[in-house]
N, C-alpha and C. Protein backbone atom coordinates (compact mmCIF):
# COMPACT_ATOMS: atom_id res chain seq x y z
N UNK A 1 29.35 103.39 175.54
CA UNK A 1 28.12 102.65 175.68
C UNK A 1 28.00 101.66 174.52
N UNK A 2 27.73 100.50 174.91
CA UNK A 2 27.02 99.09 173.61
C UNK A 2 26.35 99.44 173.36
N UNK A 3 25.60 99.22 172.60
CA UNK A 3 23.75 99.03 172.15
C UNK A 3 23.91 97.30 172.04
N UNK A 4 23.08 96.45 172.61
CA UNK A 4 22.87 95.08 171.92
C UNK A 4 21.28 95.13 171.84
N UNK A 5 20.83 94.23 171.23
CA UNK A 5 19.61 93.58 170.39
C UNK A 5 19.02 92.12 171.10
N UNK A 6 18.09 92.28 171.24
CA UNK A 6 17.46 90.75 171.92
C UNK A 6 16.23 90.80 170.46
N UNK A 7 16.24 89.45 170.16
CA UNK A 7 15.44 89.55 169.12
C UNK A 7 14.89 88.62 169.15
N UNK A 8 13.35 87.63 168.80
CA UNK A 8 12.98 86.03 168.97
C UNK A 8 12.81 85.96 167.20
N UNK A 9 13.98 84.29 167.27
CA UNK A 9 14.06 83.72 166.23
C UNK A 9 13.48 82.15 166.94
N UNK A 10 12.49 81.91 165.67
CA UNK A 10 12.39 80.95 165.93
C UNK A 10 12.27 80.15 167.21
N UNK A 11 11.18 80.97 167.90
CA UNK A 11 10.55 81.01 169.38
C UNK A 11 11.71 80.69 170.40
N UNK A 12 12.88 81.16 169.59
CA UNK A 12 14.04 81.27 171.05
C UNK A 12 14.60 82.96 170.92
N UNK A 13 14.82 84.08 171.85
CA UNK A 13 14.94 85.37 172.35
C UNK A 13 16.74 85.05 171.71
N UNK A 14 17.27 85.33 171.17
CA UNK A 14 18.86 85.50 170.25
C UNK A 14 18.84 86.95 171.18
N UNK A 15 20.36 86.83 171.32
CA UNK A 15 21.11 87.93 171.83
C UNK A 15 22.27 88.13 171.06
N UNK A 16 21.90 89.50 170.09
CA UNK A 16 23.03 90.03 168.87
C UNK A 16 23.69 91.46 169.60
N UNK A 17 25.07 90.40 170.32
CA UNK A 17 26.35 91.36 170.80
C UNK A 17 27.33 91.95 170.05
N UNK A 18 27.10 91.59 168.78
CA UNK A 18 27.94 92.01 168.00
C UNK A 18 29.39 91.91 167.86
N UNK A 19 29.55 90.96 168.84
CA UNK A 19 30.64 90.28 169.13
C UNK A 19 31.07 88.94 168.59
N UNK A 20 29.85 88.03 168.01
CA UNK A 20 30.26 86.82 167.18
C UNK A 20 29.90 86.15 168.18
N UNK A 21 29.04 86.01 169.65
CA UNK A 21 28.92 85.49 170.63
C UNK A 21 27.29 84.90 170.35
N UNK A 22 27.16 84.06 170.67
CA UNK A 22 25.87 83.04 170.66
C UNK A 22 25.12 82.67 171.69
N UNK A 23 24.37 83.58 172.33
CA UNK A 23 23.18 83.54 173.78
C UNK A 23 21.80 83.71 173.41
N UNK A 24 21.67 83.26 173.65
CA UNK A 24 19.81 82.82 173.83
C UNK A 24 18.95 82.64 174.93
N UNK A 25 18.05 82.45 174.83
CA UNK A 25 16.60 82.64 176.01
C UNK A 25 15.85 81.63 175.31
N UNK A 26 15.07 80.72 175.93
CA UNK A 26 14.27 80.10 175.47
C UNK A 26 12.99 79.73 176.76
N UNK A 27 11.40 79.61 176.55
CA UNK A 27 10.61 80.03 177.41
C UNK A 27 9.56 79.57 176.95
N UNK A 28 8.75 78.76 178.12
CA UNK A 28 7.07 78.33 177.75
C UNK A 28 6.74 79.32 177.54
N UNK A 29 4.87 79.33 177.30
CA UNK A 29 4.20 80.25 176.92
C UNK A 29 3.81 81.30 177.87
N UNK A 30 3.69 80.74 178.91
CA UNK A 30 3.51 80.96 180.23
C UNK A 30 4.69 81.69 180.86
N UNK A 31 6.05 81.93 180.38
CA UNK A 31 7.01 82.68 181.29
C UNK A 31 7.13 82.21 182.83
N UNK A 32 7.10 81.26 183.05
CA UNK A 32 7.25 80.68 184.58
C UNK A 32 8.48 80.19 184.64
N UNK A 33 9.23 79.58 183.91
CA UNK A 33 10.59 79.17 183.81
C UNK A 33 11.27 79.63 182.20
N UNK A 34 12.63 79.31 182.44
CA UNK A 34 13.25 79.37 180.82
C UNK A 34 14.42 79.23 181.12
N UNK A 35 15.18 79.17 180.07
CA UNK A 35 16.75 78.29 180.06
C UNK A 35 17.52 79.40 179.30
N UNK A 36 18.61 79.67 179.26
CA UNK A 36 19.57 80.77 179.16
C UNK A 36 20.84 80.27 178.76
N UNK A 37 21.05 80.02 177.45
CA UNK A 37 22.29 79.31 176.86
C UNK A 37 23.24 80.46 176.77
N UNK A 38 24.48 80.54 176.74
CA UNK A 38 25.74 81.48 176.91
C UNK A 38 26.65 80.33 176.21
N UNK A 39 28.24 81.15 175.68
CA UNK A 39 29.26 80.55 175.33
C UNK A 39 29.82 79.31 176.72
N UNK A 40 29.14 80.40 178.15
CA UNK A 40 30.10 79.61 179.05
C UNK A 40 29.25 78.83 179.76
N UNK A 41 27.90 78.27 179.60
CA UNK A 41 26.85 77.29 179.85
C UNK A 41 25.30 77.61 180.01
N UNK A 42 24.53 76.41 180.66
CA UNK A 42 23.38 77.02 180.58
C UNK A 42 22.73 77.06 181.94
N UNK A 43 21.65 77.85 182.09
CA UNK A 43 21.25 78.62 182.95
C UNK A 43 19.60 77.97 183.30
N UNK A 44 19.11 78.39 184.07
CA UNK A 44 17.85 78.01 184.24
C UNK A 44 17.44 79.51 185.03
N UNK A 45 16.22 80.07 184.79
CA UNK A 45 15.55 81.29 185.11
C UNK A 45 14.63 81.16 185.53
N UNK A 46 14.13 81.52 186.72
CA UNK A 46 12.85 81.57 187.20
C UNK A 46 12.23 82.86 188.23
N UNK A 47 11.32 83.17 188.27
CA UNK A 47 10.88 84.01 189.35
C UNK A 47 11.04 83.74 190.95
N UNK A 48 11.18 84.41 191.44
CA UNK A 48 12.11 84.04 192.79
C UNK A 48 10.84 84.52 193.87
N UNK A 49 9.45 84.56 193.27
CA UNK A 49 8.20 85.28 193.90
C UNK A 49 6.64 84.75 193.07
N UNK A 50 5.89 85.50 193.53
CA UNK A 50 4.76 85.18 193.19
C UNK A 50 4.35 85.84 191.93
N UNK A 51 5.19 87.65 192.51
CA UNK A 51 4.54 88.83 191.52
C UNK A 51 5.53 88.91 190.43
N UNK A 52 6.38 88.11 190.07
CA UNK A 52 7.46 88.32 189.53
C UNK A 52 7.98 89.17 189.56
N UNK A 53 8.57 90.07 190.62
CA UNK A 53 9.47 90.88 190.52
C UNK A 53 10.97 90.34 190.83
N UNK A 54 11.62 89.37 191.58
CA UNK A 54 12.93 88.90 191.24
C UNK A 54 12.93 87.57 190.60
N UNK A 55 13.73 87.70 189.87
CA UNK A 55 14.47 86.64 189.18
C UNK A 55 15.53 85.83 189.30
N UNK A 56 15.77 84.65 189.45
CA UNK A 56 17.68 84.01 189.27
C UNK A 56 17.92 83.12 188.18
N UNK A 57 19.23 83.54 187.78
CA UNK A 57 19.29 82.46 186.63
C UNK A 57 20.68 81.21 187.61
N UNK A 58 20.38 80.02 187.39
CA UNK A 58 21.29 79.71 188.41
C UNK A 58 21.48 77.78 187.24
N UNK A 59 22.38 77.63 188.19
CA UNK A 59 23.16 76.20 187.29
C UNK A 59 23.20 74.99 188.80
N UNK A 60 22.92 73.87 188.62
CA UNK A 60 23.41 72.74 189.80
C UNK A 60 23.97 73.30 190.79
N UNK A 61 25.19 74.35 190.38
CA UNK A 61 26.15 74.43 191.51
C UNK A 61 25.64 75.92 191.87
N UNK A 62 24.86 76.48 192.00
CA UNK A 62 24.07 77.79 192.66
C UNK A 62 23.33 79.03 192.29
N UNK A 63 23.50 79.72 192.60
CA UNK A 63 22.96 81.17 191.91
C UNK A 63 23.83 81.81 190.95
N UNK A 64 23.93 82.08 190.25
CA UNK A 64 24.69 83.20 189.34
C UNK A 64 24.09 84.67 189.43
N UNK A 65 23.20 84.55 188.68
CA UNK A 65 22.22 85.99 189.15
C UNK A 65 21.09 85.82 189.36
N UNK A 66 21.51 87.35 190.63
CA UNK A 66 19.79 87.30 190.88
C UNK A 66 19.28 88.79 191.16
N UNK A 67 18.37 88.62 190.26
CA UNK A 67 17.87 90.66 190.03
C UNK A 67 16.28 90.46 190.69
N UNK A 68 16.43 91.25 191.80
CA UNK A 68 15.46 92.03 192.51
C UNK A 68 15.62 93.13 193.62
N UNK A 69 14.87 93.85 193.54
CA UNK A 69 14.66 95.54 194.31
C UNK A 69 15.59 95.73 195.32
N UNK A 70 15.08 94.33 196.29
CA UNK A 70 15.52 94.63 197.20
C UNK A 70 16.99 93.93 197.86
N UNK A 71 17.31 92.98 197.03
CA UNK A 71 19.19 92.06 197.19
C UNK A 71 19.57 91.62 195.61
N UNK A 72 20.16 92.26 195.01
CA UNK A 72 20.47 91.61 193.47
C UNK A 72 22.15 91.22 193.48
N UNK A 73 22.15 90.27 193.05
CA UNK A 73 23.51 90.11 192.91
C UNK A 73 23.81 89.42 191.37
N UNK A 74 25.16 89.74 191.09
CA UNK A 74 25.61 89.79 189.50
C UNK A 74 26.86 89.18 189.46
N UNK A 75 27.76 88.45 188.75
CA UNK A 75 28.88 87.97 188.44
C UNK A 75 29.92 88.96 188.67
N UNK A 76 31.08 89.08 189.23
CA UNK A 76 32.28 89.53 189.06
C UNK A 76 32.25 90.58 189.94
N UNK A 77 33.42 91.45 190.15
CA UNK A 77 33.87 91.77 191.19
C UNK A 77 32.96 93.26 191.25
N UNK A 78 32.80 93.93 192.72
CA UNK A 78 32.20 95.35 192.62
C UNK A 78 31.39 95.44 193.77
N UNK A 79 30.78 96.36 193.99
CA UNK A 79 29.68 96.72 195.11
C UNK A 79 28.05 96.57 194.55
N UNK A 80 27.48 96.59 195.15
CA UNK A 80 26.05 96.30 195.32
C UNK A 80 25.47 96.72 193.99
N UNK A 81 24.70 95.36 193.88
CA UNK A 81 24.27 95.71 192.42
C UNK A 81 22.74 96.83 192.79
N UNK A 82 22.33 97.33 191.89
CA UNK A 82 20.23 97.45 191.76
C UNK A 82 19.41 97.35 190.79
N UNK A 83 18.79 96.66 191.21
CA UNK A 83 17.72 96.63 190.05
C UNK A 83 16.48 97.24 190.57
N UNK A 84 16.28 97.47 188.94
CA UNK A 84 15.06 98.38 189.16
C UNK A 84 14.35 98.13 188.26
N UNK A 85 13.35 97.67 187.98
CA UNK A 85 12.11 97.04 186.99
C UNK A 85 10.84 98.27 186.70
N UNK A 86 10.60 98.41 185.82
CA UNK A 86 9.65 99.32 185.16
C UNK A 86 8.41 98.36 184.52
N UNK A 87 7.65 99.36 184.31
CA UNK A 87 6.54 98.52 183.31
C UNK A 87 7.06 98.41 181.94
N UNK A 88 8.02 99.42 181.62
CA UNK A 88 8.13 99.27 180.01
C UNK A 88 9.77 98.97 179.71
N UNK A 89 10.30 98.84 181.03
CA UNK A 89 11.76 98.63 181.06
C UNK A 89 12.46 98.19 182.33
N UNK A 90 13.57 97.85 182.57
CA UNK A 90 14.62 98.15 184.13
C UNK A 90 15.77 98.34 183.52
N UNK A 91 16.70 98.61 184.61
CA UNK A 91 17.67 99.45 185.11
C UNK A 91 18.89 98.58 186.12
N UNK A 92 19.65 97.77 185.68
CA UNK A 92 20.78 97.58 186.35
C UNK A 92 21.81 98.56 187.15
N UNK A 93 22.25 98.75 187.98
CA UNK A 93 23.14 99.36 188.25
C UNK A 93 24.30 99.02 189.37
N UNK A 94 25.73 99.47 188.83
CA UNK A 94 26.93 98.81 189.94
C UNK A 94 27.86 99.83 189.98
N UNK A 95 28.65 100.22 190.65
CA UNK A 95 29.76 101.20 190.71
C UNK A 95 29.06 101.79 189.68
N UNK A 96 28.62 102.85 189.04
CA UNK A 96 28.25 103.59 187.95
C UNK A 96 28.66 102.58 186.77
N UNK A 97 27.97 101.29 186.63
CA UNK A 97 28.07 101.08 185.86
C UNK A 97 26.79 100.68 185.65
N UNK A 98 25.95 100.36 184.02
CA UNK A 98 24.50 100.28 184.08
C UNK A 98 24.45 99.48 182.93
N UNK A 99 23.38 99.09 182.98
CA UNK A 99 22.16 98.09 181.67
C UNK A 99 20.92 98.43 181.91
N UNK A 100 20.69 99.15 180.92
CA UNK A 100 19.19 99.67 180.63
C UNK A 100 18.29 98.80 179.73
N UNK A 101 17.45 97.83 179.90
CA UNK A 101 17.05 97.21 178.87
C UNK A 101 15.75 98.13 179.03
N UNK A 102 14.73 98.03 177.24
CA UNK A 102 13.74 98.65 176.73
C UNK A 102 12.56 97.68 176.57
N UNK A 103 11.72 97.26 177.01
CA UNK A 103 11.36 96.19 176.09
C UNK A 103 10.10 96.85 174.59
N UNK A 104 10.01 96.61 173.58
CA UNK A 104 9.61 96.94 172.21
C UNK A 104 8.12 97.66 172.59
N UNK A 105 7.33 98.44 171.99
CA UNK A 105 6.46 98.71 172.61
C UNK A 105 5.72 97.86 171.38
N UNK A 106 5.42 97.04 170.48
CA UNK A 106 4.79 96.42 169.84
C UNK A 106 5.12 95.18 169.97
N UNK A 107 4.22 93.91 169.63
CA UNK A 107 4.61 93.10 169.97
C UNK A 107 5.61 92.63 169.18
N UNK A 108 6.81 91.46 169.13
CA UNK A 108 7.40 90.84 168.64
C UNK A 108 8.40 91.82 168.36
N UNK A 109 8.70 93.00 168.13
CA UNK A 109 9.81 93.81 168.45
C UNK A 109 10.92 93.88 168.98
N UNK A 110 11.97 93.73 168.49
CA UNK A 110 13.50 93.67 169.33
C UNK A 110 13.39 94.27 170.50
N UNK A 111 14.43 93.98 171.32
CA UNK A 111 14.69 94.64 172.81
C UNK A 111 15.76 95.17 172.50
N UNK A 112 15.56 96.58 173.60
CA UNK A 112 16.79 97.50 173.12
C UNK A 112 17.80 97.41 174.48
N UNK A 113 19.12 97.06 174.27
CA UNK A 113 19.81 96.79 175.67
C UNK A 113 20.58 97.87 175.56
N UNK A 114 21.13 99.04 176.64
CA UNK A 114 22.23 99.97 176.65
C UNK A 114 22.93 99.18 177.68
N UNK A 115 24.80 98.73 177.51
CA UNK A 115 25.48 98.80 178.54
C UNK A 115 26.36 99.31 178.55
N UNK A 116 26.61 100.29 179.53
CA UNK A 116 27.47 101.08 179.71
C UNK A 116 28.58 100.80 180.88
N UNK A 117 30.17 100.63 180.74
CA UNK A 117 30.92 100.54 181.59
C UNK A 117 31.13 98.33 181.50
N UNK A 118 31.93 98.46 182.24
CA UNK A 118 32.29 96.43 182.28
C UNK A 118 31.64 95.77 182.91
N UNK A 119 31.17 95.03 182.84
CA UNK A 119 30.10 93.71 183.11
C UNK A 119 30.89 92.28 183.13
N UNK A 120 31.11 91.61 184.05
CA UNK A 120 31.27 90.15 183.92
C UNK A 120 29.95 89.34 183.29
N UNK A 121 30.23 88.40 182.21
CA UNK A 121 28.51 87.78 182.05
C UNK A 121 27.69 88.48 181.45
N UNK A 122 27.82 89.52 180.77
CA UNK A 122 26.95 90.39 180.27
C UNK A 122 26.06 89.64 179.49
N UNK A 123 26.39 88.53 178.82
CA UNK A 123 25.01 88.09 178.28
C UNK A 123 24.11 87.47 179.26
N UNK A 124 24.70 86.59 180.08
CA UNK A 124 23.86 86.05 180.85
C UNK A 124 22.60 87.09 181.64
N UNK A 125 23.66 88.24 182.25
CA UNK A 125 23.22 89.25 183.28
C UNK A 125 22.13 89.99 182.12
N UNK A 126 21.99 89.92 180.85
CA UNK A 126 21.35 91.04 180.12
C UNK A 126 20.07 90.21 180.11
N UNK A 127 20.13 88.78 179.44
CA UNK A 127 19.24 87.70 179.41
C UNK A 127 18.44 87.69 180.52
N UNK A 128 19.31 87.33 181.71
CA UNK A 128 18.38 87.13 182.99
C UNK A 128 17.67 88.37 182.80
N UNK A 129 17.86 89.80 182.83
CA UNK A 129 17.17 91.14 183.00
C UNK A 129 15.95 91.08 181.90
N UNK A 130 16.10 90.66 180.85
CA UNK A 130 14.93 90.39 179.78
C UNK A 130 13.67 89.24 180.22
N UNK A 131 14.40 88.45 180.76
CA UNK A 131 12.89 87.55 181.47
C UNK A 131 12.60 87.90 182.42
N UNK A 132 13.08 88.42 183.42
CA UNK A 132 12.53 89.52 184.34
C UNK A 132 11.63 90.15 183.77
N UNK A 133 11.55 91.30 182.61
CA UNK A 133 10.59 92.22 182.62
C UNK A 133 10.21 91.35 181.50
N UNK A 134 10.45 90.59 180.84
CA UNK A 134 9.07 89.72 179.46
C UNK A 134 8.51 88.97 180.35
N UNK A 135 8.57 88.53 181.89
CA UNK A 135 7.93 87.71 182.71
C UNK A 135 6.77 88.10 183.13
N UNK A 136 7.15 89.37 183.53
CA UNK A 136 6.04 90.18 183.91
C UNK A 136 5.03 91.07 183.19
N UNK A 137 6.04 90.93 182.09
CA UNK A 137 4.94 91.83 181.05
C UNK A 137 3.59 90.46 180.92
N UNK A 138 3.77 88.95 180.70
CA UNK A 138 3.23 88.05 180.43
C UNK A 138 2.22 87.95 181.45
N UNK A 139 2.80 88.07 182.60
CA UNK A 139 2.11 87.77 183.86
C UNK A 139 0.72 88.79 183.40
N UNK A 140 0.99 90.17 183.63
CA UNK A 140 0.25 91.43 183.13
C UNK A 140 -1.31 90.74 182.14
N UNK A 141 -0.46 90.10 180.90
CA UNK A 141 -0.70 89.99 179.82
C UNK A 141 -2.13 88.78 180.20
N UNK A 142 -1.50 87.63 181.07
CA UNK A 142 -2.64 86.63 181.37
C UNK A 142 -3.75 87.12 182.80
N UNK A 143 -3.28 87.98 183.27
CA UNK A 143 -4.23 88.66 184.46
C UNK A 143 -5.12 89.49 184.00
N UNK A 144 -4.99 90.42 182.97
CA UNK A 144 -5.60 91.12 181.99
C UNK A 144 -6.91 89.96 181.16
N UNK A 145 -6.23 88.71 180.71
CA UNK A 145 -7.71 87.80 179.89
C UNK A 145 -8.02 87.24 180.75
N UNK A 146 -7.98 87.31 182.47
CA UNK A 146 -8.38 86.23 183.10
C UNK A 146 -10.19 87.41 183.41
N UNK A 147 -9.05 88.52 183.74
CA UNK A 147 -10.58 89.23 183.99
C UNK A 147 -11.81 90.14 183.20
N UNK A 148 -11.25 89.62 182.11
CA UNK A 148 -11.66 90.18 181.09
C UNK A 148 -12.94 88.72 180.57
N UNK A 149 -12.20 87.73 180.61
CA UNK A 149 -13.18 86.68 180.76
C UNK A 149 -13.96 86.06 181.73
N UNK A 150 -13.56 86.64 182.91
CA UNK A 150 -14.98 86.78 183.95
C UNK A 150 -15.89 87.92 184.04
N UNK A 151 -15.18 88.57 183.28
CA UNK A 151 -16.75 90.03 183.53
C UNK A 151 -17.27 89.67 182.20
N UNK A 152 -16.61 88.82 181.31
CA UNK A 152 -17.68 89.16 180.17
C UNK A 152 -18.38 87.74 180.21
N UNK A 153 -18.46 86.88 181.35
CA UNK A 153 -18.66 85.59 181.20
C UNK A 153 -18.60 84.69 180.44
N UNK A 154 -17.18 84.63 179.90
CA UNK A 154 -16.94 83.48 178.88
C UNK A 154 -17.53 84.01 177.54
N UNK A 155 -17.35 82.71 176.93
CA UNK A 155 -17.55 83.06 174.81
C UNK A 155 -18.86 83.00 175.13
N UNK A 156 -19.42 84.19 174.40
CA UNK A 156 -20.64 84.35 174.09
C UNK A 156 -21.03 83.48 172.54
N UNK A 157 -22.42 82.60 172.24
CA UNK A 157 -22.69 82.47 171.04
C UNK A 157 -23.26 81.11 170.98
């Protein structure tokens, strides 16, 4: 099993593989889109829905990945990927092979990635899986002050 690290420097999400490899995430405030730099190019990420539950990170020439419940597909050779999204995490899975990402339970906190077994793209595929669930944690995050500022009717004072 890896352990890797997703960490935000300098309002871009760094991915420390420990490999000497250089991937990143970068993302409005809003989590509606974001861009996904890798050694082998860049990516564009978006929600593939309303509720954000799937994601694709994809380039001019098509999809690369795309993680949701119910059709996910991943780089390189194997059988059916799954994803599985949590409130506080998801769950890749292919031939018994897996990526467990954590996301921090405080804010600004590293992300904890387990991958276990071979991965084509693993940064990309780990990246895309992190704006997946930081998408939705956000989503959460602005649905939470939307109604919080209609029951309390706006700034009081």
């Amino acid at each position: 099993m890896t352990a890797l690290t997703v960490r935000k420097q300098d309002g871009v999400f760094v991915l420390d593989s420990g490999a000497g490899g250089c991937a990143s995430l970068r993302t409005g405030w809003t989590w509606r889109r974001g861009e996904i730099r890798t050694g082998a190019g860049l990516w564009t990420v978006a929600p593939t829905d309303r509720r954000r539950i799937g994601v694709t990170a994809q380039t001019e020439h098509g999809v690369a990945v795309r993680l949701d419940p119910l059709r996910s597909h991943v780089p390189g050779p194997g059988g059916v990927a799954r994803w599985a999204p949590g409130r506080c995490g998801g769950e890749l899975v292919r031939d018994g092979h897996r990526i467990a990402v954590r996301l921090p339970g405080r804010l600004g906190g590293p992300i904890r990635v387990d991958v276990t077994g071979v991965w084509a793209e693993v940064e990309l595929v780990t990246l895309t899986a992190c704006f997946a669930l930081m998408s939705r944690r956000r989503q959460r995050t602005l649905n939470t002050m939307a109604v919080i500022s209609i029951a309390t009717q706006g700034p009081v004072g």
